[in-house]
C-alpha atoms as a PDB file:
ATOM      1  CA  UNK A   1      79.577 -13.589 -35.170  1.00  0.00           C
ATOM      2  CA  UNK A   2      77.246 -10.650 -35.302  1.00  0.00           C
ATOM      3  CA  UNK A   3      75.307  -9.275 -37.770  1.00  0.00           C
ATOM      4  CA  UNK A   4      77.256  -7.574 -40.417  1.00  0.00           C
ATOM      5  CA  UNK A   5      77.206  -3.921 -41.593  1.00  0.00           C
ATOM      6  CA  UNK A   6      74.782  -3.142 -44.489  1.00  0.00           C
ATOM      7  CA  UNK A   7      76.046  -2.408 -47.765  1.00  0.00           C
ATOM      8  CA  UNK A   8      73.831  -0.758 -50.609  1.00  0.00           C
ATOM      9  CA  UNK A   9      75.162  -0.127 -53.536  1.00  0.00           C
ATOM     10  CA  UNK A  10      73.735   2.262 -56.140  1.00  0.00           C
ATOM     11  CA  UNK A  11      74.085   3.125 -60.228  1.00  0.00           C
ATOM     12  CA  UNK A  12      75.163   6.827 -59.133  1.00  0.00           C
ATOM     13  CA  UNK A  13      74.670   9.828 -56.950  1.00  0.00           C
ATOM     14  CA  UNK A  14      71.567  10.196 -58.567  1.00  0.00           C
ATOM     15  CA  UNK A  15      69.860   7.383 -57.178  1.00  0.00           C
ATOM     16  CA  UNK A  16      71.898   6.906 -54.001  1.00  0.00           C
ATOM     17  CA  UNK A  17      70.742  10.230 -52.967  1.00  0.00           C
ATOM     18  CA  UNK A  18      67.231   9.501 -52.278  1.00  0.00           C
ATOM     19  CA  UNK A  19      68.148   6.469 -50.631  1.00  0.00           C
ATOM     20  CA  UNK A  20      70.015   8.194 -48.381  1.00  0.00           C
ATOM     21  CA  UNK A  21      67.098  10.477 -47.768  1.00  0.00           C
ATOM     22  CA  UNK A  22      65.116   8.017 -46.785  1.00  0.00           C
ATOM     23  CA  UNK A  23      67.609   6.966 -44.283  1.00  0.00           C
ATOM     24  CA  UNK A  24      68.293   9.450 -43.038  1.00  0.00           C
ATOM     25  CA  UNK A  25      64.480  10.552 -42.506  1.00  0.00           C
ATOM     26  CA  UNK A  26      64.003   7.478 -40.780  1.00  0.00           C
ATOM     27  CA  UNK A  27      67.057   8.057 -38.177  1.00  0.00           C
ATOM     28  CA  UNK A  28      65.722  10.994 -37.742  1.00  0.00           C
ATOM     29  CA  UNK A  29      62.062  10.640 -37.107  1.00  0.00           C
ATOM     30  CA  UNK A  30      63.380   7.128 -34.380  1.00  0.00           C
ATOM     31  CA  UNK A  31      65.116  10.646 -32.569  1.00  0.00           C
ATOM     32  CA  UNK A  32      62.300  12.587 -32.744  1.00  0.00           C
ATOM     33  CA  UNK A  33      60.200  10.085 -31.490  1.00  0.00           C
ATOM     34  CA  UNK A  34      63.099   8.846 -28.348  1.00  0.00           C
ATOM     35  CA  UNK A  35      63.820  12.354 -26.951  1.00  0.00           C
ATOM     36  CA  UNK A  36      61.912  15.199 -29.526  1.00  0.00           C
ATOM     37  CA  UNK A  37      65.569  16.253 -30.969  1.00  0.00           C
ATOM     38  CA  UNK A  38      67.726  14.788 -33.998  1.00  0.00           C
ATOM     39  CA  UNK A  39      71.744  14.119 -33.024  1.00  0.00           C
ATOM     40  CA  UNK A  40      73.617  14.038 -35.779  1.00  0.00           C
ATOM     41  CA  UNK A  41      77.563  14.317 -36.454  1.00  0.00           C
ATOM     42  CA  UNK A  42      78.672  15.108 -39.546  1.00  0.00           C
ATOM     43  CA  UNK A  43      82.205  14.785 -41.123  1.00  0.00           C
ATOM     44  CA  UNK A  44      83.447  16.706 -44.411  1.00  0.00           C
ATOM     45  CA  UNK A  45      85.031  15.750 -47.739  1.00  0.00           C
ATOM     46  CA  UNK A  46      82.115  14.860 -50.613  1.00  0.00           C
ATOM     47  CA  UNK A  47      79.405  14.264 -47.743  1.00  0.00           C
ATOM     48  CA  UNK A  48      78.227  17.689 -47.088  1.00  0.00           C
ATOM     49  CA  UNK A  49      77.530  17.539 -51.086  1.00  0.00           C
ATOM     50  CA  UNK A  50      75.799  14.554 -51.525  1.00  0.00           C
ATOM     51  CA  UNK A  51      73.895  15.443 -47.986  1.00  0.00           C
ATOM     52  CA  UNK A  52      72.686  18.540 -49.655  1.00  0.00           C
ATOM     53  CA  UNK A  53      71.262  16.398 -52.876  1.00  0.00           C
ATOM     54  CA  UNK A  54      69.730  14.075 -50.750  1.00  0.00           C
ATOM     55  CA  UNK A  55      68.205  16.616 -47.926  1.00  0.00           C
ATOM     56  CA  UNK A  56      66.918  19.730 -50.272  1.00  0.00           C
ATOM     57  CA  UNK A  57      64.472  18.164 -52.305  1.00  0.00           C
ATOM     58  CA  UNK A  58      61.288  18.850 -51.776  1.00  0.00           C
ATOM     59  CA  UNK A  59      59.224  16.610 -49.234  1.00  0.00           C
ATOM     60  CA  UNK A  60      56.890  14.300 -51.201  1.00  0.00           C
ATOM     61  CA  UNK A  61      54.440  14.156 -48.213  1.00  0.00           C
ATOM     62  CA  UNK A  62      54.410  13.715 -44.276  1.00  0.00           C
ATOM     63  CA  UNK A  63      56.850  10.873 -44.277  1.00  0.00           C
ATOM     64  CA  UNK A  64      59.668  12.669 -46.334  1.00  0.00           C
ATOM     65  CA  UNK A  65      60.073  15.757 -44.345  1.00  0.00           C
ATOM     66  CA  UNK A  66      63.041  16.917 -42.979  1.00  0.00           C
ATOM     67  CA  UNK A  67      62.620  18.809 -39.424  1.00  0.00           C
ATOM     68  CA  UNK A  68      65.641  21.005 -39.654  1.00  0.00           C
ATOM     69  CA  UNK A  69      64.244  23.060 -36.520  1.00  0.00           C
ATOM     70  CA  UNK A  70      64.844  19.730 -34.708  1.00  0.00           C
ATOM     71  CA  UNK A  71      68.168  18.785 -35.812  1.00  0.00           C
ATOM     72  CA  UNK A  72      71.358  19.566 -33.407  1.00  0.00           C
ATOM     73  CA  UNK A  73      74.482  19.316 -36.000  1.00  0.00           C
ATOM     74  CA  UNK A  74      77.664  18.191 -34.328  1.00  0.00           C
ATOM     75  CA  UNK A  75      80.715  17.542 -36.040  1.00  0.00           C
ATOM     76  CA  UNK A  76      83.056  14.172 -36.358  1.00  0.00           C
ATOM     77  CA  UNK A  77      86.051  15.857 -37.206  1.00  0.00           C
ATOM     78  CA  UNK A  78      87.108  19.524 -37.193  1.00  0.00           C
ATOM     79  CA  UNK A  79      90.622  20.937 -38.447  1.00  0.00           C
ATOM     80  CA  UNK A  80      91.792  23.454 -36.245  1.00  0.00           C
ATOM     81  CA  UNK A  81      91.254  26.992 -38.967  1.00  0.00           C
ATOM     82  CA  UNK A  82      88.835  29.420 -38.453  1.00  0.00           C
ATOM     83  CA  UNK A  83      85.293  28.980 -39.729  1.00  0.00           C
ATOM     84  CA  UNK A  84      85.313  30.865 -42.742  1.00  0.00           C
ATOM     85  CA  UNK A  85      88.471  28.552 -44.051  1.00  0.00           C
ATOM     86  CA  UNK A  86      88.757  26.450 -47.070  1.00  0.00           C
ATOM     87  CA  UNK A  87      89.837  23.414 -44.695  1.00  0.00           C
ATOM     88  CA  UNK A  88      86.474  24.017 -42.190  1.00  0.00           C
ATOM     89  CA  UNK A  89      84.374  20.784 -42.089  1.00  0.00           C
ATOM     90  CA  UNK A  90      81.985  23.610 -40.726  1.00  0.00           C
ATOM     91  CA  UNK A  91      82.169  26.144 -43.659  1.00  0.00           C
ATOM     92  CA  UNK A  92      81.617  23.270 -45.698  1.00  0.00           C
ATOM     93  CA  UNK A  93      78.959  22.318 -44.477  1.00  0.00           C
ATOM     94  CA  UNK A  94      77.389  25.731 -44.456  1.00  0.00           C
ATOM     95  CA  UNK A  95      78.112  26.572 -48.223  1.00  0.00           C
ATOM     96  CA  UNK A  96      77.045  23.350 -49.833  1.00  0.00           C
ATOM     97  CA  UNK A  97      73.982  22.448 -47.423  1.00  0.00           C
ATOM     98  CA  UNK A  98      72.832  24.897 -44.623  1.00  0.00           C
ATOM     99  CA  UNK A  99      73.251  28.163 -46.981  1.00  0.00           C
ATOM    100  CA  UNK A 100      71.089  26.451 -49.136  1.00  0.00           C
ATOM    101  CA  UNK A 101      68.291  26.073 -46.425  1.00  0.00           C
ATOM    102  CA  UNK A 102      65.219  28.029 -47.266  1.00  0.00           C
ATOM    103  CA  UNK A 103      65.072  31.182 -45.533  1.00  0.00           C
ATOM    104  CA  UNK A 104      61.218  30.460 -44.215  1.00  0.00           C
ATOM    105  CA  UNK A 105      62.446  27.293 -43.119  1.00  0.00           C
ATOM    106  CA  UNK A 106      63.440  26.832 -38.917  1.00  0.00           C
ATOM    107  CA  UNK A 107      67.186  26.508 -38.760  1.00  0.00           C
ATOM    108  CA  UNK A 108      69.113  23.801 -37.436  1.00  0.00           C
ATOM    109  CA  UNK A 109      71.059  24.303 -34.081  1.00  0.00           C
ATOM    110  CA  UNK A 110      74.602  23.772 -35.069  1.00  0.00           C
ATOM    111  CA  UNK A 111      77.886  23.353 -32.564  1.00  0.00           C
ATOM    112  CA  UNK A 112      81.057  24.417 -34.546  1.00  0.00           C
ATOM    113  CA  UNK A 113      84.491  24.378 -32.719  1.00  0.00           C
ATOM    114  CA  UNK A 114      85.298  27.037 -30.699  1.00  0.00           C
ATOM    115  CA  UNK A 115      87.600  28.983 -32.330  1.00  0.00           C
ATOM    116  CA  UNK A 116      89.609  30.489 -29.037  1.00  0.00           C
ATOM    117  CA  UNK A 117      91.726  27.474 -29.012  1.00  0.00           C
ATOM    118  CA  UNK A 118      93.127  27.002 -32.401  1.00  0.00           C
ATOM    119  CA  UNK A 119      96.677  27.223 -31.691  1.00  0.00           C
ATOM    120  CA  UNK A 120      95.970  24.369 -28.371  1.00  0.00           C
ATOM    121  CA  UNK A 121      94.663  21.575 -30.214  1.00  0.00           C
ATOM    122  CA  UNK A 122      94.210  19.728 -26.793  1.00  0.00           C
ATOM    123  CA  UNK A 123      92.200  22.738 -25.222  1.00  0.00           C
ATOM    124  CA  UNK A 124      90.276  22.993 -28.298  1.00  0.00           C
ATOM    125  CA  UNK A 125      89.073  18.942 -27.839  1.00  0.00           C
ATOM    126  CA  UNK A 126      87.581  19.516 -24.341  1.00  0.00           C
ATOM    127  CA  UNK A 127      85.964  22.943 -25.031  1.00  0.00           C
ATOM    128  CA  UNK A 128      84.028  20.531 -28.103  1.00  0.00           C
ATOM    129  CA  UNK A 129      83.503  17.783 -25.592  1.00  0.00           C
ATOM    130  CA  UNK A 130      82.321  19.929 -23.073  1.00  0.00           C
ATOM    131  CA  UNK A 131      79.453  21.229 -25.967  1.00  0.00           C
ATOM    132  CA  UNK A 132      78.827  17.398 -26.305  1.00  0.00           C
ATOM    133  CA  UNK A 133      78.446  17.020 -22.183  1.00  0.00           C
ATOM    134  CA  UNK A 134      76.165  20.185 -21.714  1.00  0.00           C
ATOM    135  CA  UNK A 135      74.440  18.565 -24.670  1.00  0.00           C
ATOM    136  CA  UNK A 136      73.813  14.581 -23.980  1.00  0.00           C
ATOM    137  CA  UNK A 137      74.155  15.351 -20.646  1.00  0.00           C
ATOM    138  CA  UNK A 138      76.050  15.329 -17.802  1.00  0.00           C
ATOM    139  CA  UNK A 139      79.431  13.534 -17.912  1.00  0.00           C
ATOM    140  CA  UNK A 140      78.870  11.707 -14.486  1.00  0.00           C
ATOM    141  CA  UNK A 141      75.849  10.032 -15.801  1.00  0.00           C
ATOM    142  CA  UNK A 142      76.830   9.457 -19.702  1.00  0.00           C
ATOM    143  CA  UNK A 143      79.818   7.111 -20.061  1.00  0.00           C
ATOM    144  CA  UNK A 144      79.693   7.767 -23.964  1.00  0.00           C
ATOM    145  CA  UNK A 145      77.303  10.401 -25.481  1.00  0.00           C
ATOM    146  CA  UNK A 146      74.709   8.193 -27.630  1.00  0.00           C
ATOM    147  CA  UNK A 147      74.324  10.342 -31.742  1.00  0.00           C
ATOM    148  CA  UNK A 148      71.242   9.234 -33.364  1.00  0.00           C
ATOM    149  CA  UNK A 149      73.257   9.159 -36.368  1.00  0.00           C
ATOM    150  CA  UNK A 150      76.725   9.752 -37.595  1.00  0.00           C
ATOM    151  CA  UNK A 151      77.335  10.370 -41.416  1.00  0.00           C
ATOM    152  CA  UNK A 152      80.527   9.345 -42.510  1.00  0.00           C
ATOM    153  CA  UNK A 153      83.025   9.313 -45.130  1.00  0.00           C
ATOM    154  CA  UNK A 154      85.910   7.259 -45.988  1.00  0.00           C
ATOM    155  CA  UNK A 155      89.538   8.463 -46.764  1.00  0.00           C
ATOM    156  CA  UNK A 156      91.488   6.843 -49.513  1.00  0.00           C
ATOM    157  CA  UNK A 157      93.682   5.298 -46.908  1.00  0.00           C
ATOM    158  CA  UNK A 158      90.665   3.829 -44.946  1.00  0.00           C
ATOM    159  CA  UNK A 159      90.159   6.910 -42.319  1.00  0.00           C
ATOM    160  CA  UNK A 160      86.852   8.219 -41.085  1.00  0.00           C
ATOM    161  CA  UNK A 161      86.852  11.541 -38.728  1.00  0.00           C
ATOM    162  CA  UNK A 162      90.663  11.901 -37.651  1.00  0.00           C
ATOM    163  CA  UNK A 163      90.895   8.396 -36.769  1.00  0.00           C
ATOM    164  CA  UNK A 164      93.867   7.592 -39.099  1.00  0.00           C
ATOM    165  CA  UNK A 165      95.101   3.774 -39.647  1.00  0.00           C
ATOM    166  CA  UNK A 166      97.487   2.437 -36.631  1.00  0.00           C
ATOM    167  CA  UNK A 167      97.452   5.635 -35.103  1.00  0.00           C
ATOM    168  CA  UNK A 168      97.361   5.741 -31.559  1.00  0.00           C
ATOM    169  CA  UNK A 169      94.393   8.137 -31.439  1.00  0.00           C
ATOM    170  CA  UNK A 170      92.326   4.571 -32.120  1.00  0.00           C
ATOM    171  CA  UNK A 171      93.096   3.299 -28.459  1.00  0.00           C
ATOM    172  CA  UNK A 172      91.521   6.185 -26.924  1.00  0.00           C
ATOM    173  CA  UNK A 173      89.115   4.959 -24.659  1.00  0.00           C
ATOM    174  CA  UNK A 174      88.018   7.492 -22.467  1.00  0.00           C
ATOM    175  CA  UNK A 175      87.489  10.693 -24.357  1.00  0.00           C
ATOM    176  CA  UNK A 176      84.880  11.689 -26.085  1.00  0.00           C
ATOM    177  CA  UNK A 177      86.622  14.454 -28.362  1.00  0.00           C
ATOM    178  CA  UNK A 178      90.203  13.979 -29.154  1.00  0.00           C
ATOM    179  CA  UNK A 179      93.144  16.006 -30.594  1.00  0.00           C
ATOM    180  CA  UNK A 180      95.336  15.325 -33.421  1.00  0.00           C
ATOM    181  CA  UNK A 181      98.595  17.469 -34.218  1.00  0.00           C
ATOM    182  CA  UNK A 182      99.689  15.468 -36.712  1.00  0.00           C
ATOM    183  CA  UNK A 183      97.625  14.134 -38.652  1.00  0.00           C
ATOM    184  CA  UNK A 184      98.718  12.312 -41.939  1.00  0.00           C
ATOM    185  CA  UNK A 185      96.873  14.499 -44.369  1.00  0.00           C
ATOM    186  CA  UNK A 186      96.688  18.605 -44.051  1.00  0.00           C
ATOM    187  CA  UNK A 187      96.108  20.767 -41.863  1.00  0.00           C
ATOM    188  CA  UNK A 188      97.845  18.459 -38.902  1.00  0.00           C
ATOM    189  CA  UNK A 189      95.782  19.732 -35.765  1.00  0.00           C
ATOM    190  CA  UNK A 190      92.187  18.902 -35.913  1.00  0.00           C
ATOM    191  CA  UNK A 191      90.187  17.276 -33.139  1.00  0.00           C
ATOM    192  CA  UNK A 192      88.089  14.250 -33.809  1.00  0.00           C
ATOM    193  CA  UNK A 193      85.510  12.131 -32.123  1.00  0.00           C
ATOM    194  CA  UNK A 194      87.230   9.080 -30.567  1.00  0.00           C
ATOM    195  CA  UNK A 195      86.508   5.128 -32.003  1.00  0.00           C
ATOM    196  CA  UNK A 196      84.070   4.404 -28.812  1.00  0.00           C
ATOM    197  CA  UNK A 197      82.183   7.165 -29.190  1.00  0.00           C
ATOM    198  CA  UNK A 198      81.451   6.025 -32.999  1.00  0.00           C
ATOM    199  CA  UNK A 199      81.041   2.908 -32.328  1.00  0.00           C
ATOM    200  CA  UNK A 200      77.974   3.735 -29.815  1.00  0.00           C
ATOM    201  CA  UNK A 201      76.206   5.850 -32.054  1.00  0.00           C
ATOM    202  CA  UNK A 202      72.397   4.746 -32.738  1.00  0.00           C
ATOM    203  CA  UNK A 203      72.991   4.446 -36.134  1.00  0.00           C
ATOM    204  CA  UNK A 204      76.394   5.163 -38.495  1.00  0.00           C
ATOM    205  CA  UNK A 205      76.240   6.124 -41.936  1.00  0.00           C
ATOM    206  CA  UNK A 206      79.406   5.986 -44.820  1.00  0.00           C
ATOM    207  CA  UNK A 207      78.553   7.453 -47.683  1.00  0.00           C
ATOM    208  CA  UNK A 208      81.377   6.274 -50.065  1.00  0.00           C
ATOM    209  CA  UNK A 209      81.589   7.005 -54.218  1.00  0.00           C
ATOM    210  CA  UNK A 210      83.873   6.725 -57.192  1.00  0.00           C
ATOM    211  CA  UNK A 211      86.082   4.052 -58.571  1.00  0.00           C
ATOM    212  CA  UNK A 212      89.427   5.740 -56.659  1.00  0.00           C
ATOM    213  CA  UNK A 213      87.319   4.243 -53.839  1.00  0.00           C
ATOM    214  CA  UNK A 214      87.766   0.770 -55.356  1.00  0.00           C
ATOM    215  CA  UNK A 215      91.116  -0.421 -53.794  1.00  0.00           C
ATOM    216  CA  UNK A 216      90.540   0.884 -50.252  1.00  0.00           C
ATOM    217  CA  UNK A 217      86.671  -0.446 -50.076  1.00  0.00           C
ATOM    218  CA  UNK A 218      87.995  -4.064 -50.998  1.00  0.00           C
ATOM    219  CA  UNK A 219      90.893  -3.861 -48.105  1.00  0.00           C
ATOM    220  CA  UNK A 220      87.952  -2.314 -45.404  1.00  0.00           C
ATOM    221  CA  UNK A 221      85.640  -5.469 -46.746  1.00  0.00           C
ATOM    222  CA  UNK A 222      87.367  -8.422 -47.316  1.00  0.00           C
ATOM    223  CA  UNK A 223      90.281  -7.626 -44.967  1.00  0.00           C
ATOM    224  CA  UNK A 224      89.444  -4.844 -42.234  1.00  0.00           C
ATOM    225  CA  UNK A 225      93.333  -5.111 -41.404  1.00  0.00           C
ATOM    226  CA  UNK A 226      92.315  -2.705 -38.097  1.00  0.00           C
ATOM    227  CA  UNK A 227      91.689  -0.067 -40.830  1.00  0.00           C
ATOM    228  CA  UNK A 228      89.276   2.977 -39.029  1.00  0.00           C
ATOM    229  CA  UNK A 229      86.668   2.056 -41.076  1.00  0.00           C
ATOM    230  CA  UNK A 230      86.683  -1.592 -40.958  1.00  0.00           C
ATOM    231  CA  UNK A 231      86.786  -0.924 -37.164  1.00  0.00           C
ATOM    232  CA  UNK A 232      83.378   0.860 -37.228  1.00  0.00           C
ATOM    233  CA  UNK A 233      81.775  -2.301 -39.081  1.00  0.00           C
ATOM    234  CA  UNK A 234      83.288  -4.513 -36.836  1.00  0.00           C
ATOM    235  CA  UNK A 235      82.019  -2.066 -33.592  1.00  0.00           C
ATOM    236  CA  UNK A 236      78.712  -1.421 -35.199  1.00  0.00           C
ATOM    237  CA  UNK A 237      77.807  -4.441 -37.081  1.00  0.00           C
ATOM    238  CA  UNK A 238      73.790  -4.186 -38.694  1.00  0.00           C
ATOM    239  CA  UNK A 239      73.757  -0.578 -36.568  1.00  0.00           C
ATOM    240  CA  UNK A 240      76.294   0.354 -39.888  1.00  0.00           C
ATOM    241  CA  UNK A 241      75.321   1.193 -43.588  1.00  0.00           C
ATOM    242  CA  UNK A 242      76.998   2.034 -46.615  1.00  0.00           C
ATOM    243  CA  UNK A 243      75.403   4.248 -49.215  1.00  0.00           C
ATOM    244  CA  UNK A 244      78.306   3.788 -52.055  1.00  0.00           C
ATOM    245  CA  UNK A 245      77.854   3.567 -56.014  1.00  0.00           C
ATOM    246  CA  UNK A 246      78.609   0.517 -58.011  1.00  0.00           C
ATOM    247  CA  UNK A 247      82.225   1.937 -59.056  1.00  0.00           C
ATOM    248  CA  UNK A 248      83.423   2.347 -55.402  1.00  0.00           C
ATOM    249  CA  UNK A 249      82.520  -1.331 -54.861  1.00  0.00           C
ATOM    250  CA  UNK A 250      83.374  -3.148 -58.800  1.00  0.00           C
ATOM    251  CA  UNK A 251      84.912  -6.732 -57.549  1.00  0.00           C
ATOM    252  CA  UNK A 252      84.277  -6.111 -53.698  1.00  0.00           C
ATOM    253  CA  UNK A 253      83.709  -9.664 -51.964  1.00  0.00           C
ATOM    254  CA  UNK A 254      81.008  -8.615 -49.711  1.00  0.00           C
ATOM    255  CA  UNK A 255      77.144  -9.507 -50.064  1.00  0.00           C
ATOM    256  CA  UNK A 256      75.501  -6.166 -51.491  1.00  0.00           C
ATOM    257  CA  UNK A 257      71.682  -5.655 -50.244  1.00  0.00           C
ATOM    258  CA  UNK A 258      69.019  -3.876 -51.956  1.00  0.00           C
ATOM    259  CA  UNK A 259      67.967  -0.610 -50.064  1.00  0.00           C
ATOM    260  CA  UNK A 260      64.809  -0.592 -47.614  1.00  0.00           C
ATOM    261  CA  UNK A 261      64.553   0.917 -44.347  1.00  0.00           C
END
């Protein structure tokens, strides 16, 4: 067997947050230093909040600073709404972390959905993977486009992105971007990355907190049961890590390791 995914558990937010930092720093300067851009995909939920405690504190010196004017934001997941809606992964994203951005500070490039195709969920998946061919390259030589990093979170019921337990959106094999019209949990139509396209990211990062966690972190550690999550460990193995606090993971049978990149 493989190595395993990494699991770090933390007291709180508080100190998971520079942790995460730190990680993510270091995924991002490995990008900078492969091909002079940062790939990331980002999904919604609590990340985009925790993301913005880790990534606006101030850099304590050359190796803590965060190149925003090399960063390319993609998204995991999208729910088919315009931009400016309540259920955007994008608008969430925007008012908890890149609204925040100082203004003397070089903006990310960021890819939202194109919001056209709203009402054609399946048109609306290959305008996004289209961004993600002109973007990693052309389809004929990429089999899978390769993130630097994908941050993560994990649904109660043990869903990342729009990859929903035994759904059959998790046997997808050759898209890159996928659509969903009925989803499990509102709004129905979204679009999502695909499993193999997770699973060949650089690096993947869950960022998991809380004690409602509890249940469904015990079931994705001890069991995987083909649960979305548990497949990204199992696809991923040591390229996986798990920023969670000590109440998402009380009584979890699965060796916890102390943070260091």
């Amino acid at each position: 067997m493989g190595k395993q995914a990494n699991l770090y558990s933390f007291s709180g937010v508080d100190t998971l947050a520079p942790a995460l930092r730190a990680y993510v720093i270091s995924c991002q300067d490995a990008g900078l230093a492969r091909h002079g851009v940062f790939k990331v995909g980002v999904s919604g939920g609590s990340l985009p909040k925790t993301l913005a405690q880790a990534l606006l504190t101030p850099s304590s010196g050359e190796d803590d600073e965060v190149r925003w004017d090399k960063w390319e934001i993609f998204f995991a997941d999208e729910r088919a709404v315009p931009l400016d809606h309540a259920d955007s992964n994008y608008a969430l994203l925007k008012a908890e972390l890149l609204d925040k951005l100082p203004a003397d500070v070089a903006q990310p490039l960021v890819h939202p959905i194109n919001t056209e195709f709203l009402d054609d969920a399946q048109e609306l998946a290959d305008q996004y993977e289209q961004v993600l061919v002109r973007s990693f390259a052309s389809r004929d030589s990429v089999k899978l486009p390769i993130f630097d990093l994908l941050l993560l979170g994990c649904g109660p019921d043990g869903h990342t992105c729009s990859l929903f337990p035994g759904h059959e959106l998790l046997r997808e094999t050759s898209a890159w971007v996928a659509p969903i019209e009925d989803s499990p949990k509102p709004p129905p139509r979204r679009v999502t990355l695909t499993l193999p396209v997770v699973n060949h990211s650089v690096r993947v990062a869950f960022v998991a907190t809380g004690a409602g966690k509890q249940g469904i972190m015990k079931e994705i550690f001890e069991q995987g049961n083909g649960l979305p999550c548990a497949l990204v460990n199992e696809g991923t193995g040591e390229r996986c890590s798990w920023f969670v606090d000590n109440a998402a993971v009380e009584g979890v049978s699965y060796p916890k390791r102390p943070f260091s990149l």
